[in-house]
Protein backbone atom coordinates (compact mmCIF):
# COMPACT_ATOMS: atom_id res chain seq x y z
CA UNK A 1 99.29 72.54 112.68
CA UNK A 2 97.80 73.90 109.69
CA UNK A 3 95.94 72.08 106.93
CA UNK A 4 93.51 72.35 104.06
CA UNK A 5 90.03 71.44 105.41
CA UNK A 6 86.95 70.45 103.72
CA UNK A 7 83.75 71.30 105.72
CA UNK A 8 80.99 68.69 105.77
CA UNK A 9 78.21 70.07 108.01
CA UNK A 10 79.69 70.84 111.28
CA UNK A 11 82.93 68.68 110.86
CA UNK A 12 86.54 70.18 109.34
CA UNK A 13 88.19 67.32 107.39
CA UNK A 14 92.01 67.31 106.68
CA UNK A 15 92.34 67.22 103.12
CA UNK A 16 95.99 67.81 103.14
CA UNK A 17 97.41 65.19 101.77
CA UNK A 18 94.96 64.39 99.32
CA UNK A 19 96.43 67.91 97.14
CA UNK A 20 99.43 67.50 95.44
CA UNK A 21 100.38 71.50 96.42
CA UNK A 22 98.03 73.69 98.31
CA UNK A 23 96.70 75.66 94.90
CA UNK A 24 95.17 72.28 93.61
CA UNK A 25 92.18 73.88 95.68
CA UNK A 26 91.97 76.54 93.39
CA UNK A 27 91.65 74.30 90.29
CA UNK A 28 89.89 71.23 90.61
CA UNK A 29 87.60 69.81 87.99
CA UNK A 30 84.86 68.09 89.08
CA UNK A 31 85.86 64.68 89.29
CA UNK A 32 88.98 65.82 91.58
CA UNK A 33 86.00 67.48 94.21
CA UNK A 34 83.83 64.75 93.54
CA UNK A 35 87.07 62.35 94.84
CA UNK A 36 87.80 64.59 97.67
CA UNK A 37 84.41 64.66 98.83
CA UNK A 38 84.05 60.96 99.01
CA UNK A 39 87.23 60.57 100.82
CA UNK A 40 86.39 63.27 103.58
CA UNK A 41 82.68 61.50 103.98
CA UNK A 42 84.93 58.40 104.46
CA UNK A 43 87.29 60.20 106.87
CA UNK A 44 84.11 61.81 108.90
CA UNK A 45 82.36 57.73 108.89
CA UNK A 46 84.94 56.33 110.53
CA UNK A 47 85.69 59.29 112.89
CA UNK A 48 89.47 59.41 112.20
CA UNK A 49 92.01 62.12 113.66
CA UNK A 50 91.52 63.98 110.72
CA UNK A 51 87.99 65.09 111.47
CA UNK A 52 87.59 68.00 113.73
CA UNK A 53 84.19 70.03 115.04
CA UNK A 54 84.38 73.52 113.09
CA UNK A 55 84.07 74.93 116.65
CA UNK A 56 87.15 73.74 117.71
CA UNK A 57 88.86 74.92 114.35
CA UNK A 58 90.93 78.01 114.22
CA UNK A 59 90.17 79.56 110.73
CA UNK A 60 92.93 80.89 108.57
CA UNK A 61 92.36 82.68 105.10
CA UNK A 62 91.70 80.66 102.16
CA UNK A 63 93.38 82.66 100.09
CA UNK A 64 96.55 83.47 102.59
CA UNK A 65 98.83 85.66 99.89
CA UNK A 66 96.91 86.37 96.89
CA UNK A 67 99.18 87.51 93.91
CA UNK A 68 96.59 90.12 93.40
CA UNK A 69 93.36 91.47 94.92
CA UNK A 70 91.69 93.22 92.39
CA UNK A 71 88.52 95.67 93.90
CA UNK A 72 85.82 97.15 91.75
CA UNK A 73 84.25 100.38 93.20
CA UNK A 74 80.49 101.51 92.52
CA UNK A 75 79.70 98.65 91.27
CA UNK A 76 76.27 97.82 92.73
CA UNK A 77 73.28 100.39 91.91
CA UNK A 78 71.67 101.06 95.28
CA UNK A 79 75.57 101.82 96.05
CA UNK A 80 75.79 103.96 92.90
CA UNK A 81 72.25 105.54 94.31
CA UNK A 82 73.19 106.08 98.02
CA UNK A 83 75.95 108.59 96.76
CA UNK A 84 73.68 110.29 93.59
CA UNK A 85 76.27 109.05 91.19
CA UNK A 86 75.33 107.69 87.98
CA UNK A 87 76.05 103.99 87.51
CA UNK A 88 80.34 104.20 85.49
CA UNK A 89 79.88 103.02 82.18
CA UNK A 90 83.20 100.70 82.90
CA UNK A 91 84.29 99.06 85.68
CA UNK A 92 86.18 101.41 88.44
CA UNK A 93 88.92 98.85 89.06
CA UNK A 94 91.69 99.30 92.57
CA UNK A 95 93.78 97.25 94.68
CA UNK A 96 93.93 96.39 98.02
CA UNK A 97 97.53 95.12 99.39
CA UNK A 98 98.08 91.16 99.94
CA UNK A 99 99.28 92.45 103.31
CA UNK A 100 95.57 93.63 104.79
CA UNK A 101 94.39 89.46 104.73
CA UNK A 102 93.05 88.40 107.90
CA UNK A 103 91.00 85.27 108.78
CA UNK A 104 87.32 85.31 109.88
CA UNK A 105 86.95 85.30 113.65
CA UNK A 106 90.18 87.34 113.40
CA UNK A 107 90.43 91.17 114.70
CA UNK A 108 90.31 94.65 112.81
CA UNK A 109 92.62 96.39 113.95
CA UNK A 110 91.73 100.07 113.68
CA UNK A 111 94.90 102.43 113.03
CA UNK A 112 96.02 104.94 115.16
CA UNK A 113 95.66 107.44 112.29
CA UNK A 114 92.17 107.14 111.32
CA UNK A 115 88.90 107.97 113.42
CA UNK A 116 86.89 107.12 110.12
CA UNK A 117 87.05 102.99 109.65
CA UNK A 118 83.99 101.67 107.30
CA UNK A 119 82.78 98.37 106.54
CA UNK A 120 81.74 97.15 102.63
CA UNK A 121 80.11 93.41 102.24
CA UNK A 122 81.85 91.75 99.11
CA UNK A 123 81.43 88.60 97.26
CA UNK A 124 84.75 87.14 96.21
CA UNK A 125 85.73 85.66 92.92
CA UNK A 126 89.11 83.58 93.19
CA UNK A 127 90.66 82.98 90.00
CA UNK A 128 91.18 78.96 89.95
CA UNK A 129 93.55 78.72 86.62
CA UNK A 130 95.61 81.52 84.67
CA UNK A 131 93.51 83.78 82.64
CA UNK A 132 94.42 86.21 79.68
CA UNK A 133 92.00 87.82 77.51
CA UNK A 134 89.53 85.62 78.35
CA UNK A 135 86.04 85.84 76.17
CA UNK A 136 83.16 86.62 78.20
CA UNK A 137 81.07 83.51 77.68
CA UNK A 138 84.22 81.21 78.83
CA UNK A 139 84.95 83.43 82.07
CA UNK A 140 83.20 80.95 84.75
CA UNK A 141 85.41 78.26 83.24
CA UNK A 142 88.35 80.36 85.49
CA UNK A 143 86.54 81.26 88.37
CA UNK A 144 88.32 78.48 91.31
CA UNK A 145 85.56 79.47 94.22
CA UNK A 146 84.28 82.32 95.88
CA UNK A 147 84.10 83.66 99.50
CA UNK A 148 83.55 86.70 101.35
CA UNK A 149 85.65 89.64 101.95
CA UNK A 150 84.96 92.93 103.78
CA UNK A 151 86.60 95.94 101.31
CA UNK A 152 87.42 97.68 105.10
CA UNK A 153 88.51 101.42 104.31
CA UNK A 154 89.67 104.05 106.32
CA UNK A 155 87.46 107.21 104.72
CA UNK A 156 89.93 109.73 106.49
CA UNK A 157 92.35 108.33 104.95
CA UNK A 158 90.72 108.26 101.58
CA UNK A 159 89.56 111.88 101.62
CA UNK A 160 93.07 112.62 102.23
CA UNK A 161 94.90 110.74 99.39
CA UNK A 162 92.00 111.29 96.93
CA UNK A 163 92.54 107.63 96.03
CA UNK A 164 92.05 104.18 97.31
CA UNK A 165 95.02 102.81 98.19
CA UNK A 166 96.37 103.36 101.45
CA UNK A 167 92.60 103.90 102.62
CA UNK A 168 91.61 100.33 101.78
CA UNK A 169 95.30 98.56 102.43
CA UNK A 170 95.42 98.58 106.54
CA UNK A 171 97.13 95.77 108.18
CA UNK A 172 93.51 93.76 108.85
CA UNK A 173 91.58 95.64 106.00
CA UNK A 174 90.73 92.50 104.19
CA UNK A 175 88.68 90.22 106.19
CA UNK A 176 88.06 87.28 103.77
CA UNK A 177 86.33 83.52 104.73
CA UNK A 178 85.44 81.41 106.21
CA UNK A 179 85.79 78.91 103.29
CA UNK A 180 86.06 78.90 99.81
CA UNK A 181 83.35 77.32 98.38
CA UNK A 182 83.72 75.83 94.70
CA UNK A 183 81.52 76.81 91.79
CA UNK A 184 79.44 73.89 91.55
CA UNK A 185 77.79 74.63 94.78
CA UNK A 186 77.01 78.18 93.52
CA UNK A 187 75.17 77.76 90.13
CA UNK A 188 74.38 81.56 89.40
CA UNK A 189 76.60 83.66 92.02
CA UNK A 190 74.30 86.48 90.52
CA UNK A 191 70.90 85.71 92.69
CA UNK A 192 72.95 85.89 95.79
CA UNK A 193 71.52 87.53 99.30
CA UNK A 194 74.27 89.82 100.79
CA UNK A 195 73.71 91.35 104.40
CA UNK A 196 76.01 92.89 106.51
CA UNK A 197 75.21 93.56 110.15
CA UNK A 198 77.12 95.55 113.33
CA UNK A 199 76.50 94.20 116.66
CA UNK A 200 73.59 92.58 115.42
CA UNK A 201 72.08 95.87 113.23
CA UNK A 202 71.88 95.35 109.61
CA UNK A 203 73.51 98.04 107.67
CA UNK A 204 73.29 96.54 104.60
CA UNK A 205 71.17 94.12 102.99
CA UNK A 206 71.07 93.46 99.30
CA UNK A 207 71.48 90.96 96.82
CA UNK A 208 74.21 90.50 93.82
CA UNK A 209 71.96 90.85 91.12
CA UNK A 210 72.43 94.56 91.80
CA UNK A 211 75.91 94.01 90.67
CA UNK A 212 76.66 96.87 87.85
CA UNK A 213 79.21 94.98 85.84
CA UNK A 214 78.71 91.00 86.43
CA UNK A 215 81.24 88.60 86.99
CA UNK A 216 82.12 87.48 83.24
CA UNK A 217 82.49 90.77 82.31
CA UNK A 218 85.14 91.92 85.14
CA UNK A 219 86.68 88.69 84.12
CA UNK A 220 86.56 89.72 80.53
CA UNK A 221 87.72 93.08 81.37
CA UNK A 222 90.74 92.78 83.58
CA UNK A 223 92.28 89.79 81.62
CA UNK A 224 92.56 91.68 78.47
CA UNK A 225 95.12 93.71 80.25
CA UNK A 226 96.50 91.77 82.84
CA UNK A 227 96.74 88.28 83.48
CA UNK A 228 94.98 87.07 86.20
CA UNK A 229 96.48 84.23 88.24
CA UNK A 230 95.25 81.07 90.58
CA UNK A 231 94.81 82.24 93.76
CA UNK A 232 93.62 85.82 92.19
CA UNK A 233 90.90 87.45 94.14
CA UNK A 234 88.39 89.60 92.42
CA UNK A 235 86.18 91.63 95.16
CA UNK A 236 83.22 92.77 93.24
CA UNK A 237 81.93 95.87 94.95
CA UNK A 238 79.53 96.39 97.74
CA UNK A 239 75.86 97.22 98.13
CA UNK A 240 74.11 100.29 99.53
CA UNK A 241 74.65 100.91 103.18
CA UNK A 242 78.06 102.00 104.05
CA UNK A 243 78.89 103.86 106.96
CA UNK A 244 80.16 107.02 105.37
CA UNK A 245 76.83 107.74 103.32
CA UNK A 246 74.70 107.26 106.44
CA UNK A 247 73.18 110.45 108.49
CA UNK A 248 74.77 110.54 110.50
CA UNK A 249 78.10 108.89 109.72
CA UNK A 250 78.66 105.38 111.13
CA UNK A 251 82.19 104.39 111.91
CA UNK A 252 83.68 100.96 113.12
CA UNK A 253 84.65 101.40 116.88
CA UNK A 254 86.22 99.29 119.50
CA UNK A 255 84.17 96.35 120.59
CA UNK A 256 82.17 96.33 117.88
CA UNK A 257 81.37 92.92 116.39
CA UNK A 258 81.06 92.33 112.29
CA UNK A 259 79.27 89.91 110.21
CA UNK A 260 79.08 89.43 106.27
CA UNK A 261 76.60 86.92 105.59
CA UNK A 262 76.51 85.87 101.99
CA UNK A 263 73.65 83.09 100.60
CA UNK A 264 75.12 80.18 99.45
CA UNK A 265 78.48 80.51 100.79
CA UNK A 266 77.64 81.40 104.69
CA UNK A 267 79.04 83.83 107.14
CA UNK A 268 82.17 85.97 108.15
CA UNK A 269 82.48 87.37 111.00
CA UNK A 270 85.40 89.54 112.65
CA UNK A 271 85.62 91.76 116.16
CA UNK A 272 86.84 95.29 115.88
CA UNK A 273 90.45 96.11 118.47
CA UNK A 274 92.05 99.32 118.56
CA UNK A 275 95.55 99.62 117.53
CA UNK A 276 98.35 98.56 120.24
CA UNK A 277 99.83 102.14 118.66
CA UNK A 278 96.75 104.36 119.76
């Protein structure tokens, strides 16, 4: 059966009942984490049937149906470089469909319509409380956690359309885990390592301080024409790296194995399938 977990070490906890709705996770002060803590450390002492090993978890997204996921293209500069493009002077703001969530340890499923799927490493801001026009310097006070997603896109697709959209909004396109971790455990989410390897070959390796546009000021920015929601996820971009830009070309394929490692926050990993359809 499902339930909210809260990972100590190697052990899953059942937090379930210890939320009064599922989105408290997105919005607890730090009293409320300080609480839960304390009760899954109690939980874990006395070994009780709510403590499982992570390895015989099965992981499900964190964020299962966010109201919106909110992507932000070019927005590292050794991304901006890789293509010769000069850094946007605001931020190049898309969205990806709720419908392309997946898990970590989950598959990509390629389409039958695309010979051209890419991987992009992404830390994830989730909004933790309702946010409109938001001043920069009060922006963290709304950020509920972040994670790791994987901005998959279809380049084919994207050449075709001349936009993101469909590209980026593939059934399985938006990897995202394996936890939400909470901001306290992440003092400066801008002095973060972010490496992203296939079958075990890094193909990108950066860190977020190359970020173009930082996290209070995409916070800023979208709420002062939108309002941003708990349970909002904000992907931020992703390094140099990408498949597309290399020479030559590198393109998920069957088999092939996926892993986003992010400092701080740890690592998600997903296996690439070809589509039942093909």
């Amino acid at each position: 059966m499902p339930f909210t977990g809260l990972v100590l070490d190697s052990l899953a906890v059942d937090v379930s009942h210890a939320l009064t709705t599922p989105g408290d996770v997105f919005n607890l002060d730090t009293n409320a984490r300080i609480a839960l803590v304390t009760h899954a450390q109690a939980e874990a002492e006395r070994q009780s049937q709510s403590v499982l090993p992570l390895t015989e978890v099965t992981y499900l997204p964190p964020v299962p149906r966010p109201g919106k996921i909110i992507a932000v293209g070019l927005n590292y500069r050794d991304h901006a470089a890789e293509q010769g493009k000069t850094p946007p002077t605001e931020p190049v703001i898309f969205a990806k469909y709720a419908s392309a969530i997946t898990a970590h340890n989950a598959p990509i499923v390629l389409p039958p319509n695309s010979r051209e799927v890419d991987y992009e490493a992404e830390l994830a801001v989730v909004i933790g409380k309702t946010a409109r026009c938001v001043p920069r310097e009060a922006a963290y006070d709304y950020v509920g956690g972040y994670t790791i997603l994987n901005d998959v896109s279809a380049r084919d697709m994207q050449r075709q359309d001349k936009q993101f959209t469909r590209a980026k909004s593939c059934d399985t396109f938006a990897p995202i885990g394996p936890w939400l971790v909470t901001p306290d455990d992440i003092p400066n989410p801008h002095a973060l390592d972010i490496r992203l390897t296939r079958n075990g070959e890094v193909m990108q390796a950066s860190n977020t301080r190359e970020m173009i546009f930082d996290i209070p000021y995409l916070i800023w920015f979208l709420s002062q024409s939108m309002t941003l929601e708990p349970g909002d996820v904000i992907s931020t971009g992703t390094p140099g790296g990408v498949g597309v830009f290399r020479q030559p070309p590198v393109f998920l394929q069957p088999g092939d194995e996926v892993a986003i490692t992010i400092e701080h926050i740890g690592t998600l990993r997903n296996h690439v399938v070809a589509s039942a359809a093909a």
